[in-house]
PDB file of N, CA and C in Angstrom:
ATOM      1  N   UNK A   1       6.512 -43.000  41.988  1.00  0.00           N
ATOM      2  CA  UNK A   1       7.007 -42.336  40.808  1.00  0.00           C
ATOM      3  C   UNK A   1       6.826 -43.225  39.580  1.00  0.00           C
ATOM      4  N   UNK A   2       7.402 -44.514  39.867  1.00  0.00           N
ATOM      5  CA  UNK A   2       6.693 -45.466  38.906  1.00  0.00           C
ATOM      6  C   UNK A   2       5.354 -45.410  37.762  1.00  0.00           C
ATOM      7  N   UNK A   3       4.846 -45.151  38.896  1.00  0.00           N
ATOM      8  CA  UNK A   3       3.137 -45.269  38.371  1.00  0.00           C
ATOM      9  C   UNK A   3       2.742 -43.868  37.220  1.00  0.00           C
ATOM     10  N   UNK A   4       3.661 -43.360  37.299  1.00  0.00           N
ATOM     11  CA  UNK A   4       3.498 -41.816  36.504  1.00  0.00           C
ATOM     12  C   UNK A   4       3.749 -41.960  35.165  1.00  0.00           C
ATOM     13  N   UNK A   5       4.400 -43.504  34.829  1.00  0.00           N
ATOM     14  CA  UNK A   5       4.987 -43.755  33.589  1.00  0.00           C
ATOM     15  C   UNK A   5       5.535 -42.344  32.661  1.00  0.00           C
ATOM     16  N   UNK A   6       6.135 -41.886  33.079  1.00  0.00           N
ATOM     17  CA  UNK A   6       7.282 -40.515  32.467  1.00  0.00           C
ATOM     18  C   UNK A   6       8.361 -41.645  31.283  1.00  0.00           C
ATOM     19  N   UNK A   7       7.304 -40.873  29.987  1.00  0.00           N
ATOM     20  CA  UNK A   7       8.254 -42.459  29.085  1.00  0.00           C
ATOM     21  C   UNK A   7       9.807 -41.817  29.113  1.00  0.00           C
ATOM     22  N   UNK A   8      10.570 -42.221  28.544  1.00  0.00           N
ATOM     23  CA  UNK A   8      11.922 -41.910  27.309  1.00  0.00           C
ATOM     24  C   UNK A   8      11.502 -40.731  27.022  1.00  0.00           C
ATOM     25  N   UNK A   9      12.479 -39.995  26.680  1.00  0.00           N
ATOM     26  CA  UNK A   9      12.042 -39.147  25.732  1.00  0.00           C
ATOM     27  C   UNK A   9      11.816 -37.729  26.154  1.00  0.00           C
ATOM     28  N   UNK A  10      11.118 -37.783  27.374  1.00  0.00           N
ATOM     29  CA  UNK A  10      10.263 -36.440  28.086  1.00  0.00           C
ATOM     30  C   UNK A  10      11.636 -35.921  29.094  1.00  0.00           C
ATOM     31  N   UNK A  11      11.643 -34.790  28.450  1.00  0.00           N
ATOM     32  CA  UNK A  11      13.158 -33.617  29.013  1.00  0.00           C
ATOM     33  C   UNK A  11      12.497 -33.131  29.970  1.00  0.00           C
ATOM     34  N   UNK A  12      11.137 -32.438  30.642  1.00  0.00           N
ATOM     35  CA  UNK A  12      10.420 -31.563  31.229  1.00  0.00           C
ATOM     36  C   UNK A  12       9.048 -32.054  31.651  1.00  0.00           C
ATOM     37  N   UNK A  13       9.269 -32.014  33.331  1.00  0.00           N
ATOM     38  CA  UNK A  13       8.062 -32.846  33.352  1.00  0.00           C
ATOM     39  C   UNK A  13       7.637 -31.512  34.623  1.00  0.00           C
ATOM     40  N   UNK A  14       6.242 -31.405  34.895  1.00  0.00           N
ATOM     41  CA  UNK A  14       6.028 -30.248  35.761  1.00  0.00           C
ATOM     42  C   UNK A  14       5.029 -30.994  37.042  1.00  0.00           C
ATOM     43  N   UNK A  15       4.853 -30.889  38.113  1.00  0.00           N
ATOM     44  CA  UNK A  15       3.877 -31.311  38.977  1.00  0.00           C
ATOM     45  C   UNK A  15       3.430 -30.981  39.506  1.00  0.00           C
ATOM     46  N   UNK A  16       1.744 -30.988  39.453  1.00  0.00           N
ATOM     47  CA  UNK A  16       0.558 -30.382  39.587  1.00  0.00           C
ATOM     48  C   UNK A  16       0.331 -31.079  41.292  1.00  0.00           C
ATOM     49  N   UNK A  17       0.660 -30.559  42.290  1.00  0.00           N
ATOM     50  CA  UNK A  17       0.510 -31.172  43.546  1.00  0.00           C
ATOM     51  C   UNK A  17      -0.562 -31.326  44.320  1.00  0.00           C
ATOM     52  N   UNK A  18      -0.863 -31.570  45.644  1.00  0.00           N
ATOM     53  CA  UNK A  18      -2.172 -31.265  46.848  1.00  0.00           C
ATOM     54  C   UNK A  18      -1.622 -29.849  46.903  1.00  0.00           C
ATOM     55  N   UNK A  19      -0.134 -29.172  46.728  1.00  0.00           N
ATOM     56  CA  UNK A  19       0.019 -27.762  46.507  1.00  0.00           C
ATOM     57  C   UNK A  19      -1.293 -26.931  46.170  1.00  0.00           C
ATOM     58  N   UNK A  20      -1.777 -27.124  44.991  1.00  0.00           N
ATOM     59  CA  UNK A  20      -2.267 -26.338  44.272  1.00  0.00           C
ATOM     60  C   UNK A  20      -3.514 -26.531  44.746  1.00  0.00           C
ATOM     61  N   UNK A  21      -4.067 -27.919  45.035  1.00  0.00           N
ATOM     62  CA  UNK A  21      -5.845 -27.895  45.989  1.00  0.00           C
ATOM     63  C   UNK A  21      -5.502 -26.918  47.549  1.00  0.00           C
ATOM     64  N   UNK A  22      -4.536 -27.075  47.781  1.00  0.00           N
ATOM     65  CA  UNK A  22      -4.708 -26.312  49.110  1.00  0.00           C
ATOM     66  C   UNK A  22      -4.251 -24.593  49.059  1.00  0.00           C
ATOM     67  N   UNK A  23      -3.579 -24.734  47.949  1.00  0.00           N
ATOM     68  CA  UNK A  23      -3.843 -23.044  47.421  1.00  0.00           C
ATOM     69  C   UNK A  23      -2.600 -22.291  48.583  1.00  0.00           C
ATOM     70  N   UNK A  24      -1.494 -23.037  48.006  1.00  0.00           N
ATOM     71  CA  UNK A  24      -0.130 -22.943  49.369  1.00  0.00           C
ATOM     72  C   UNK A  24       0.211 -21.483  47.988  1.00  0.00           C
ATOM     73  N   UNK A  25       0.468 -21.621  47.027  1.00  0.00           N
ATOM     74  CA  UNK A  25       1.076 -20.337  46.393  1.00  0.00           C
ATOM     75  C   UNK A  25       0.331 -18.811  46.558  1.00  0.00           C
ATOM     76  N   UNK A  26      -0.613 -18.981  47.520  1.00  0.00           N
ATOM     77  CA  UNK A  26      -1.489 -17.805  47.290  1.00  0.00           C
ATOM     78  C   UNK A  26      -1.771 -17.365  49.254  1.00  0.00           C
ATOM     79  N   UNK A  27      -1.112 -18.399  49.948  1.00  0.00           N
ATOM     80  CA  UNK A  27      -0.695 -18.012  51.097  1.00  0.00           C
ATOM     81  C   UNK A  27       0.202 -16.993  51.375  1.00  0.00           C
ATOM     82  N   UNK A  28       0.082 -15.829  52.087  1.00  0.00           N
ATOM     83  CA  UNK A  28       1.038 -15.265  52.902  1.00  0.00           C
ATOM     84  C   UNK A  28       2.048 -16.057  53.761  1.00  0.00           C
ATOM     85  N   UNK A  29       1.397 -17.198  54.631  1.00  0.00           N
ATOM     86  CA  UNK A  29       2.663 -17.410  55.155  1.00  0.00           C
ATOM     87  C   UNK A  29       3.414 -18.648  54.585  1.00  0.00           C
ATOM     88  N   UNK A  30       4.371 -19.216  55.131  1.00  0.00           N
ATOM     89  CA  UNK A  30       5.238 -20.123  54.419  1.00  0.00           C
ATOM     90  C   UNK A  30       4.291 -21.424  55.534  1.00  0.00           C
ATOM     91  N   UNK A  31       4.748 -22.627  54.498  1.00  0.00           N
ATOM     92  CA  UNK A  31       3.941 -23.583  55.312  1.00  0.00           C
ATOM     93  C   UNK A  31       5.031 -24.893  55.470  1.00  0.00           C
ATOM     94  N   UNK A  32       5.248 -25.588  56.688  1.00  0.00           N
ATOM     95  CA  UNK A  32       6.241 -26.458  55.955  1.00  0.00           C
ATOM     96  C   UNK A  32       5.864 -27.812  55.785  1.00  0.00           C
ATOM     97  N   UNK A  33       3.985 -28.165  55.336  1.00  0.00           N
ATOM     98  CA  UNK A  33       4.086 -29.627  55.420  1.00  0.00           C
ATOM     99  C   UNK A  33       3.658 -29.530  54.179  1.00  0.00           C
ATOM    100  N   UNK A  34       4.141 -28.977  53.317  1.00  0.00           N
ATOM    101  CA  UNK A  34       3.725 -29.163  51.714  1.00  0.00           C
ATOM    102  C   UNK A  34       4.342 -30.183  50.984  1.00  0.00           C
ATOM    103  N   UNK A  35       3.943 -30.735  49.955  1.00  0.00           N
ATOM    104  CA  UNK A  35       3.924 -31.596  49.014  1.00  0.00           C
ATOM    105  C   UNK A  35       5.137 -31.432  48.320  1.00  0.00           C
ATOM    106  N   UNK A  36       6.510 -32.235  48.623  1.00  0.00           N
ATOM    107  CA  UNK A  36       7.672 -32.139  47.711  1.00  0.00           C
ATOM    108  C   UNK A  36       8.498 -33.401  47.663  1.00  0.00           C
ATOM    109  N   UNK A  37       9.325 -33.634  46.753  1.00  0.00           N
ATOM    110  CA  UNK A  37       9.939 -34.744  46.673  1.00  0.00           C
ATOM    111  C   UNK A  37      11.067 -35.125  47.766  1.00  0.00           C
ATOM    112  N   UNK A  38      11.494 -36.358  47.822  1.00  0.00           N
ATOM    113  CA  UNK A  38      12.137 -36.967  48.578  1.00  0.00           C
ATOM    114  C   UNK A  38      13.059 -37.541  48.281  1.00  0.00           C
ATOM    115  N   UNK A  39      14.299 -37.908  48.654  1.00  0.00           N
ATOM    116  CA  UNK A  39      15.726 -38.255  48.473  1.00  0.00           C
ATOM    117  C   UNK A  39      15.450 -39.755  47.175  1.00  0.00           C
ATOM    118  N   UNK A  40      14.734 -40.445  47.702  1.00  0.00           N
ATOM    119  CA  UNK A  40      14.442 -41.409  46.710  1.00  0.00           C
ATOM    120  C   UNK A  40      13.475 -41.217  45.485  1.00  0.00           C
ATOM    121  N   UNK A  41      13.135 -40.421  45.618  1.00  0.00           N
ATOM    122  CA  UNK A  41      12.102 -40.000  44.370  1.00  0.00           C
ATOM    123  C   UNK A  41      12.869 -39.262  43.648  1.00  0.00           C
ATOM    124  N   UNK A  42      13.875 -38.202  44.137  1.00  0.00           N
ATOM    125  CA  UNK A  42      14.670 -37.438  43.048  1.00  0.00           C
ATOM    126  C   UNK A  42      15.476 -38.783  42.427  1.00  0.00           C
ATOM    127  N   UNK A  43      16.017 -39.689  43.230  1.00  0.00           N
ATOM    128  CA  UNK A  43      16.699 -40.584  42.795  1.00  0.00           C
ATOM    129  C   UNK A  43      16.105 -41.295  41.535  1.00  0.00           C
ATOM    130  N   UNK A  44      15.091 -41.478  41.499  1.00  0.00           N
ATOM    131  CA  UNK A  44      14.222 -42.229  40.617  1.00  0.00           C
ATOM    132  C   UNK A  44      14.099 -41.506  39.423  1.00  0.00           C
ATOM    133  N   UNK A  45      13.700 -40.150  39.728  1.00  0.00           N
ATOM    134  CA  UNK A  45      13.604 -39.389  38.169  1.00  0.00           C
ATOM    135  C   UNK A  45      15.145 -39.583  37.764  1.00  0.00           C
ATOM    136  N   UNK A  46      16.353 -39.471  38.565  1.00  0.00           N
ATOM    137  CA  UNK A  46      17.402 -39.411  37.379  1.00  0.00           C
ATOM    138  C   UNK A  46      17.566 -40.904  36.635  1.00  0.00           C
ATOM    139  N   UNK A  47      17.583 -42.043  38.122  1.00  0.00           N
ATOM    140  CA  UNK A  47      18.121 -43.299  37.272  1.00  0.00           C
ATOM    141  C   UNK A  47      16.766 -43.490  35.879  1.00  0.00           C
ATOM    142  N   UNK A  48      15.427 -43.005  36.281  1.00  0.00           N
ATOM    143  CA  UNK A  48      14.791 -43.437  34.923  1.00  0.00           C
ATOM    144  C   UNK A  48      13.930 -43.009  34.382  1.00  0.00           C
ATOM    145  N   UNK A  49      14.561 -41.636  33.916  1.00  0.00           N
ATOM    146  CA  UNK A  49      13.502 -40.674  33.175  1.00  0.00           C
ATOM    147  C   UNK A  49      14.800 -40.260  32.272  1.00  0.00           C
ATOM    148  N   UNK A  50      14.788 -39.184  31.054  1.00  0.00           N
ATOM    149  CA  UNK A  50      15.303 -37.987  30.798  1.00  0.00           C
ATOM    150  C   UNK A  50      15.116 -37.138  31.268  1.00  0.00           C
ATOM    151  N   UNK A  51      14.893 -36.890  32.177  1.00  0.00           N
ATOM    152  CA  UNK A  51      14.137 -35.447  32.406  1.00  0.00           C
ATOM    153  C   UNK A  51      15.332 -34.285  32.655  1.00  0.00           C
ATOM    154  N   UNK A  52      15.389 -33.133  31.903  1.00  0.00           N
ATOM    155  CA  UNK A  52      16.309 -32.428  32.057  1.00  0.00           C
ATOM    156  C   UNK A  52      15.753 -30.751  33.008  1.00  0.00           C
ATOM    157  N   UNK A  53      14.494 -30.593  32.911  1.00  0.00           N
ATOM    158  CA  UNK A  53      13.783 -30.098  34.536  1.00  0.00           C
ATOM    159  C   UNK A  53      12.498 -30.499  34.294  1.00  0.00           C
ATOM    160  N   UNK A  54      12.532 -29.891  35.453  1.00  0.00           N
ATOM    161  CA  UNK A  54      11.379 -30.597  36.603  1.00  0.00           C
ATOM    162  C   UNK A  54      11.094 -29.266  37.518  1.00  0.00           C
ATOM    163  N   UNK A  55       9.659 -29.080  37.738  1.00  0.00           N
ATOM    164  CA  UNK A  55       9.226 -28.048  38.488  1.00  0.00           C
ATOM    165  C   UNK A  55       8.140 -28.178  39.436  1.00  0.00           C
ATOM    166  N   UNK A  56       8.073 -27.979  40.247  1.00  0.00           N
ATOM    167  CA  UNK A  56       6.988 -28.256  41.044  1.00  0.00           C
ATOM    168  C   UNK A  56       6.252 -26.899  41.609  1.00  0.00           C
ATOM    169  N   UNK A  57       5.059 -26.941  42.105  1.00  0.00           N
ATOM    170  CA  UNK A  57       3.875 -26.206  42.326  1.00  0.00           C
ATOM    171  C   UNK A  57       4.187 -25.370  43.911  1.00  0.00           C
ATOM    172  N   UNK A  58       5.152 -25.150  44.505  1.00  0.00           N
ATOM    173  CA  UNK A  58       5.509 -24.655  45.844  1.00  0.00           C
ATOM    174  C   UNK A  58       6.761 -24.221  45.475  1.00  0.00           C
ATOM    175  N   UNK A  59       7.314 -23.778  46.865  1.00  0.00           N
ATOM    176  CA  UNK A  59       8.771 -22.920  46.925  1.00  0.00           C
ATOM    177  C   UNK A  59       9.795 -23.543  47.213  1.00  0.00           C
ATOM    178  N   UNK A  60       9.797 -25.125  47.220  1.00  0.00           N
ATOM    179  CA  UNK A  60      10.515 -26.250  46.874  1.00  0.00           C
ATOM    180  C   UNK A  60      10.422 -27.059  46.390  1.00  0.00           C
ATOM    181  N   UNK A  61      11.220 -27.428  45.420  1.00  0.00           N
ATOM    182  CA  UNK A  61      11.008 -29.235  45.063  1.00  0.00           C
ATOM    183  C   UNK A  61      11.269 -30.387  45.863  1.00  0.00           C
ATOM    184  N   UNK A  62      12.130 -30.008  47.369  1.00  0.00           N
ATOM    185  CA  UNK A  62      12.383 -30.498  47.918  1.00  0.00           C
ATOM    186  C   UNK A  62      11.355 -31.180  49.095  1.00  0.00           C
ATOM    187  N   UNK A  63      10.828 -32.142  49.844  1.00  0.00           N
ATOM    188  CA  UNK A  63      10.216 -32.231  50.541  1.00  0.00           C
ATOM    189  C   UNK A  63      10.945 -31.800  51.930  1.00  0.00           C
ATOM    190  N   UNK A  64      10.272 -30.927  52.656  1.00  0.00           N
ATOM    191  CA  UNK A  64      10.867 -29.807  54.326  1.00  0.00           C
ATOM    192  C   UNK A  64      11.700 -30.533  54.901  1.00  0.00           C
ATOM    193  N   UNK A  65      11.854 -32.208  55.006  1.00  0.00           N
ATOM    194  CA  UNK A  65      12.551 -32.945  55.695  1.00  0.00           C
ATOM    195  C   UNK A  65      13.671 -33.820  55.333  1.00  0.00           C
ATOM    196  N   UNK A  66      13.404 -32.848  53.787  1.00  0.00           N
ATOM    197  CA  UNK A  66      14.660 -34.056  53.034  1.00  0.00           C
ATOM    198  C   UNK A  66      15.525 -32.852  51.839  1.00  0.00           C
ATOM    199  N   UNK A  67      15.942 -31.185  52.288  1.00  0.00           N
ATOM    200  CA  UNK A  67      15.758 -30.624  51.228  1.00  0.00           C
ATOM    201  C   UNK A  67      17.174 -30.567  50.710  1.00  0.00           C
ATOM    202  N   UNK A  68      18.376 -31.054  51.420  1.00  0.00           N
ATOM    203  CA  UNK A  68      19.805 -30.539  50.965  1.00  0.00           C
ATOM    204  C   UNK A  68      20.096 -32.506  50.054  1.00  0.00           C
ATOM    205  N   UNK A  69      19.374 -33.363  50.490  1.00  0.00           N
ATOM    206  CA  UNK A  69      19.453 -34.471  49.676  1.00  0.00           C
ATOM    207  C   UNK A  69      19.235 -34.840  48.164  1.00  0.00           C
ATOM    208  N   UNK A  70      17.912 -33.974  48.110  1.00  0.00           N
ATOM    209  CA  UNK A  70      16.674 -33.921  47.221  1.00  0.00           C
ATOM    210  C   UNK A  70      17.573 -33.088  45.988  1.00  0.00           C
ATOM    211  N   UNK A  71      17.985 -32.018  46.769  1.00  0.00           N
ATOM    212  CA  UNK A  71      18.187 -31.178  45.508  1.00  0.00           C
ATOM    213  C   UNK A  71      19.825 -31.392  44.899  1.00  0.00           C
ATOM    214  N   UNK A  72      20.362 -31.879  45.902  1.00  0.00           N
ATOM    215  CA  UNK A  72      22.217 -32.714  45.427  1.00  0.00           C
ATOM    216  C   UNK A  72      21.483 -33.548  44.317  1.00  0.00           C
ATOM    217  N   UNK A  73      20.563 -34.539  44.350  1.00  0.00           N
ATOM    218  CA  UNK A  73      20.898 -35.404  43.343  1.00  0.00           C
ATOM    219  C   UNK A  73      20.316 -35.029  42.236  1.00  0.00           C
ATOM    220  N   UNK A  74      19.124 -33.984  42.343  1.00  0.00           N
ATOM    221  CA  UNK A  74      18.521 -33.420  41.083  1.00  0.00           C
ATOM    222  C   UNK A  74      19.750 -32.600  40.533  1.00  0.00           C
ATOM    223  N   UNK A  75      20.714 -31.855  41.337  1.00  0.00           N
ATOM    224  CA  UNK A  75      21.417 -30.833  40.841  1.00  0.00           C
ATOM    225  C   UNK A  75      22.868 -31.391  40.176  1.00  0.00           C
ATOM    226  N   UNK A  76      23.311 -32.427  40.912  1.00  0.00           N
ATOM    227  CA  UNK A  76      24.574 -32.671  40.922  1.00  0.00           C
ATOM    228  C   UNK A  76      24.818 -34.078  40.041  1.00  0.00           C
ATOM    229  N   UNK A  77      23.737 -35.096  40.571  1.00  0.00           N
ATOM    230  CA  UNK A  77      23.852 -36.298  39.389  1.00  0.00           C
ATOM    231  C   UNK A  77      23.964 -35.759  37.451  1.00  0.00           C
ATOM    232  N   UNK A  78      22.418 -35.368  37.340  1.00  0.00           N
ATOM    233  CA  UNK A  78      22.576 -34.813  36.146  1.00  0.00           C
ATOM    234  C   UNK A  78      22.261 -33.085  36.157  1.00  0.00           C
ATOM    235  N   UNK A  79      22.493 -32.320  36.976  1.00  0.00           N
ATOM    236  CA  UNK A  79      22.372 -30.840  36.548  1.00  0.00           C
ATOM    237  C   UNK A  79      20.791 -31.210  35.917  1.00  0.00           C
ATOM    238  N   UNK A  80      20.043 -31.374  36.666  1.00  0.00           N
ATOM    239  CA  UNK A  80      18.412 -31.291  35.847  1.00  0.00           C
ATOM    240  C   UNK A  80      18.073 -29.550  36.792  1.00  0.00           C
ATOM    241  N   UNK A  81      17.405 -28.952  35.475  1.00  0.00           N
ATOM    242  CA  UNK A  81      17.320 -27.709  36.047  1.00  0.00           C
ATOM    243  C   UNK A  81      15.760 -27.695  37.111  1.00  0.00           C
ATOM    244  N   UNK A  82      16.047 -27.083  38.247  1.00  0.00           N
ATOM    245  CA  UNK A  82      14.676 -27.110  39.045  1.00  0.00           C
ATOM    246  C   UNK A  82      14.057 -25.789  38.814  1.00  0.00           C
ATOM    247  N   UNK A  83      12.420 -25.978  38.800  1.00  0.00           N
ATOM    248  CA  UNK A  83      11.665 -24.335  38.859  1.00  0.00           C
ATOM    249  C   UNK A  83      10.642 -24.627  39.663  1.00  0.00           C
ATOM    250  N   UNK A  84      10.811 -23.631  40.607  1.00  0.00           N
ATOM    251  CA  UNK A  84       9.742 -23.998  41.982  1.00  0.00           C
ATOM    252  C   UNK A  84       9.262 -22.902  41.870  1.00  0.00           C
ATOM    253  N   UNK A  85       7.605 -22.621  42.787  1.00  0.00           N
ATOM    254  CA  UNK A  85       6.555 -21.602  42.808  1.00  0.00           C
ATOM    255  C   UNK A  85       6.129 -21.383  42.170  1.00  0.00           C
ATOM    256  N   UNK A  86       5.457 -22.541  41.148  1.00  0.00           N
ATOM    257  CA  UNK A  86       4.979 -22.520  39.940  1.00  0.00           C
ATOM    258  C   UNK A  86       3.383 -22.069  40.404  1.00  0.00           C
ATOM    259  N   UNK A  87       2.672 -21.344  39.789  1.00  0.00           N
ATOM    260  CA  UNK A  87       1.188 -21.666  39.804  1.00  0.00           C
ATOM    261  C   UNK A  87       0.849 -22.630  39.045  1.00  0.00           C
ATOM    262  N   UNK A  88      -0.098 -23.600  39.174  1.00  0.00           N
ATOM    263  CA  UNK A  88      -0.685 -24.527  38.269  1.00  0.00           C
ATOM    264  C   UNK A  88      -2.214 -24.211  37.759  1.00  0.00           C
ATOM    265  N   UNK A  89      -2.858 -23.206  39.113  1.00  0.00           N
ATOM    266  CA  UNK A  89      -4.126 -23.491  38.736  1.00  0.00           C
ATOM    267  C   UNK A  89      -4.991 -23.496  37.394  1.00  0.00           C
ATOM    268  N   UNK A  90      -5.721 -23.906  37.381  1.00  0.00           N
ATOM    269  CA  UNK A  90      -6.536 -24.105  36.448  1.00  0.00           C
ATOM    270  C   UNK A  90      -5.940 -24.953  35.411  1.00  0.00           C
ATOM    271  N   UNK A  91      -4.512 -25.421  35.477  1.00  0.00           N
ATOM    272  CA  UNK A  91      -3.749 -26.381  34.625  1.00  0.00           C
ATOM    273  C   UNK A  91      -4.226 -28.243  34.555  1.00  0.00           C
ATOM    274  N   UNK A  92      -4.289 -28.247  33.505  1.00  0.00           N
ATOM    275  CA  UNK A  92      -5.427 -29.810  33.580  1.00  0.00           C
ATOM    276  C   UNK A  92      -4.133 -30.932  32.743  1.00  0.00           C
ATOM    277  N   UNK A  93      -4.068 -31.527  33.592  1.00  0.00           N
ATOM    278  CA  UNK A  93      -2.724 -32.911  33.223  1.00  0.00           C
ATOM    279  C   UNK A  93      -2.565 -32.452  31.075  1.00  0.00           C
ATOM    280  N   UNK A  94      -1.473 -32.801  31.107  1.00  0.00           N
ATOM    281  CA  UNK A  94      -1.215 -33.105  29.362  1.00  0.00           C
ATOM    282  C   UNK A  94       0.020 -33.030  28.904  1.00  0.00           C
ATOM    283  N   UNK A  95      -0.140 -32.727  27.930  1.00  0.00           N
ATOM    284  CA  UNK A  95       1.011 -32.289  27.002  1.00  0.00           C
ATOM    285  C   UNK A  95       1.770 -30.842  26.823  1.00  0.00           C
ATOM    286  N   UNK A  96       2.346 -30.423  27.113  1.00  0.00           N
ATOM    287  CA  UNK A  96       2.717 -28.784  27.077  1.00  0.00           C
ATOM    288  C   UNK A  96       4.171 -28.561  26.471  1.00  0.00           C
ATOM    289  N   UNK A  97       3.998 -27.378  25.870  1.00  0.00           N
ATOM    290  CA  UNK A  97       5.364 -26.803  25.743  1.00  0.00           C
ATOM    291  C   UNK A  97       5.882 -25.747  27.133  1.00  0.00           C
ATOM    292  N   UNK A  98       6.799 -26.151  27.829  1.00  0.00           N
ATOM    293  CA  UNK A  98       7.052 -25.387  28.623  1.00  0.00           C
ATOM    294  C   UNK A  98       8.376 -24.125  28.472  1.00  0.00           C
ATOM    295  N   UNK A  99       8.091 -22.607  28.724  1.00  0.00           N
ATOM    296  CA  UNK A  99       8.766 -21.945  27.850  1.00  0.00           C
ATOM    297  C   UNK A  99       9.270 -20.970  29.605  1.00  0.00           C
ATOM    298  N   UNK A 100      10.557 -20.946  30.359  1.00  0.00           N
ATOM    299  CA  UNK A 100      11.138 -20.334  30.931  1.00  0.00           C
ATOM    300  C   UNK A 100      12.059 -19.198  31.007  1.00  0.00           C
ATOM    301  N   UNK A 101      11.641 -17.613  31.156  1.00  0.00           N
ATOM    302  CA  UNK A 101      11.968 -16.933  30.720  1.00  0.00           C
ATOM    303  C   UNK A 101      12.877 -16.404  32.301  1.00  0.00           C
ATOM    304  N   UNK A 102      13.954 -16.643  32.400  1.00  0.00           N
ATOM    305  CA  UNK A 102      14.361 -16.249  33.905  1.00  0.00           C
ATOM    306  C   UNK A 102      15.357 -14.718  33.951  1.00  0.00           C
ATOM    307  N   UNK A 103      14.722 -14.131  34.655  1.00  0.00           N
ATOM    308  CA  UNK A 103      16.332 -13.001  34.581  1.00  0.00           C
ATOM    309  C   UNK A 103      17.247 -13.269  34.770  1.00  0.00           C
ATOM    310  N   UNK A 104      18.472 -11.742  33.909  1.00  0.00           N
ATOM    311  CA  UNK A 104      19.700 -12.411  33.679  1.00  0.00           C
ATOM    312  C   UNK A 104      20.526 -11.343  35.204  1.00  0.00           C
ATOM    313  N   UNK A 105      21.062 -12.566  35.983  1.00  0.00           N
ATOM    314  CA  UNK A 105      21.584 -12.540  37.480  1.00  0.00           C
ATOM    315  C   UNK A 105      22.546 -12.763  37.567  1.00  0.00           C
ATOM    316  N   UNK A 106      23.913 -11.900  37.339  1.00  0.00           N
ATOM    317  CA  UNK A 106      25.564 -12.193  37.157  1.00  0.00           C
ATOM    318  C   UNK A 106      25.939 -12.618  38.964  1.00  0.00           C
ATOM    319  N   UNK A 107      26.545 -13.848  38.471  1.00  0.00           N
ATOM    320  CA  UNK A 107      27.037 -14.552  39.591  1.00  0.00           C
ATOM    321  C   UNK A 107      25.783 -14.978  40.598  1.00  0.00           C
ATOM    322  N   UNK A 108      24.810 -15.165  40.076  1.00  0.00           N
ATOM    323  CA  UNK A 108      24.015 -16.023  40.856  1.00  0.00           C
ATOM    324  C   UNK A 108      23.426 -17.830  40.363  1.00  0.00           C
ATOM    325  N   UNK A 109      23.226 -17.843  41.384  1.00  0.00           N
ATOM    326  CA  UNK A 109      23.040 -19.926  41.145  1.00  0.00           C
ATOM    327  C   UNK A 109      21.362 -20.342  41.316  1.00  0.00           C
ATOM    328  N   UNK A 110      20.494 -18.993  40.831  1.00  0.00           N
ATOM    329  CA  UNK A 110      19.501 -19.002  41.012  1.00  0.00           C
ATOM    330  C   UNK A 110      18.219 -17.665  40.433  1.00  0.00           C
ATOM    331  N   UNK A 111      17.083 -17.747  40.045  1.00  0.00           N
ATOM    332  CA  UNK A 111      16.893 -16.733  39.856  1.00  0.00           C
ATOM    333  C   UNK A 111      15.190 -16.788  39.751  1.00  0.00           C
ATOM    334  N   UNK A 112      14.569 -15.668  39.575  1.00  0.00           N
ATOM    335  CA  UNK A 112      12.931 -15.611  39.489  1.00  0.00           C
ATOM    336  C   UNK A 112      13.121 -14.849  38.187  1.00  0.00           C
ATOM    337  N   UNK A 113      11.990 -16.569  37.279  1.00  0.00           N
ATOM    338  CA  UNK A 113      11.667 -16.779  36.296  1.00  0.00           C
ATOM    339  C   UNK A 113      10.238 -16.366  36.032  1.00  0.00           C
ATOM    340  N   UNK A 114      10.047 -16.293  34.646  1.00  0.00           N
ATOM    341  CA  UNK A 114       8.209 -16.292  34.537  1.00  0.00           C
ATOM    342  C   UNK A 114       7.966 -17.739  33.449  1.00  0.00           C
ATOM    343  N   UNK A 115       7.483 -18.184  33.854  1.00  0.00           N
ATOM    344  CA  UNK A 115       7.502 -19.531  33.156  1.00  0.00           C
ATOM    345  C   UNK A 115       5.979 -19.626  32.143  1.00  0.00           C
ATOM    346  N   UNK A 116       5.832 -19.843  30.815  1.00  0.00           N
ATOM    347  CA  UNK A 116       4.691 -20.110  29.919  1.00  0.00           C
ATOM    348  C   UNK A 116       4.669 -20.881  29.850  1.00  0.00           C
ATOM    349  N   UNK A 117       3.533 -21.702  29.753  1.00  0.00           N
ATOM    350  CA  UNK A 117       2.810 -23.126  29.151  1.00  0.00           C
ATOM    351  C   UNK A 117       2.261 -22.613  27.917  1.00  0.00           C
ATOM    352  N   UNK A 118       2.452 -23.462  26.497  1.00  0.00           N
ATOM    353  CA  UNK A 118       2.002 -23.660  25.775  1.00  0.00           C
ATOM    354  C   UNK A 118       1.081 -24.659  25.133  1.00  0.00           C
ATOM    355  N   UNK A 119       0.017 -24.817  24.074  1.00  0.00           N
ATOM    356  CA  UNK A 119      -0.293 -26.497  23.856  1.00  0.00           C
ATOM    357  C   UNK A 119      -0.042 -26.486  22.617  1.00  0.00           C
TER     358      UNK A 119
END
């Protein structure tokens, strides 16, 4: 996570995974060795990023073997909002405005969004 240098500053960071080369969002079935974060990596974005969400390219942010850890500390340290089942394709690393439009779901802790990239 280090190596990603995510300066100060950056509220919203999105990740373009092996998700998206292996074309897991466009599968019928569910797969469970996909590309997601891990108890220490969520740890890492809170102690040293801003990041206030974070979205990743599959139907978890969580990695299959680590998912009730992963998402306590994204959810519960700082409430960073998660958006999973993102498509990325054709999305090329940068700068973006990211614009989340989610329906409105009384009494739910969750919901399907349509999410825009802007530049």
């Amino acid at each position: 996570m280090k190596s990603l240098n995510i300066p100060r500053g950056v509220h919203r960071v999105l990740f373009k995974t092996l998700n998206t080369d292996r074309r897991l969002m466009h599968r019928r079935e569910f797969t469970s060795d996909f590309t997601g974060f891990k108890k220490d990596g969520a740890q890492w974005l809170v102690d040293n990023t801003d990041i206030k969400l974070v979205g990743i390219d599959y139907l978890s942010i969580s990695a299959y073997v680590d998912a009730a850890p992963t998402h306590h500390i994204l959810l519960k340290s700082r409430e960073i909002v998660i958006v999973e089942g993102l498509n990325l394709d054709g999305i090329k690393p940068g700068k973006y405005t990211v614009h989340c439009l989610p329906l409105r779901m009384v009494g739910a802790d969750g919901c399907p969004a349509r999410c825009i990239l802007t530049a």
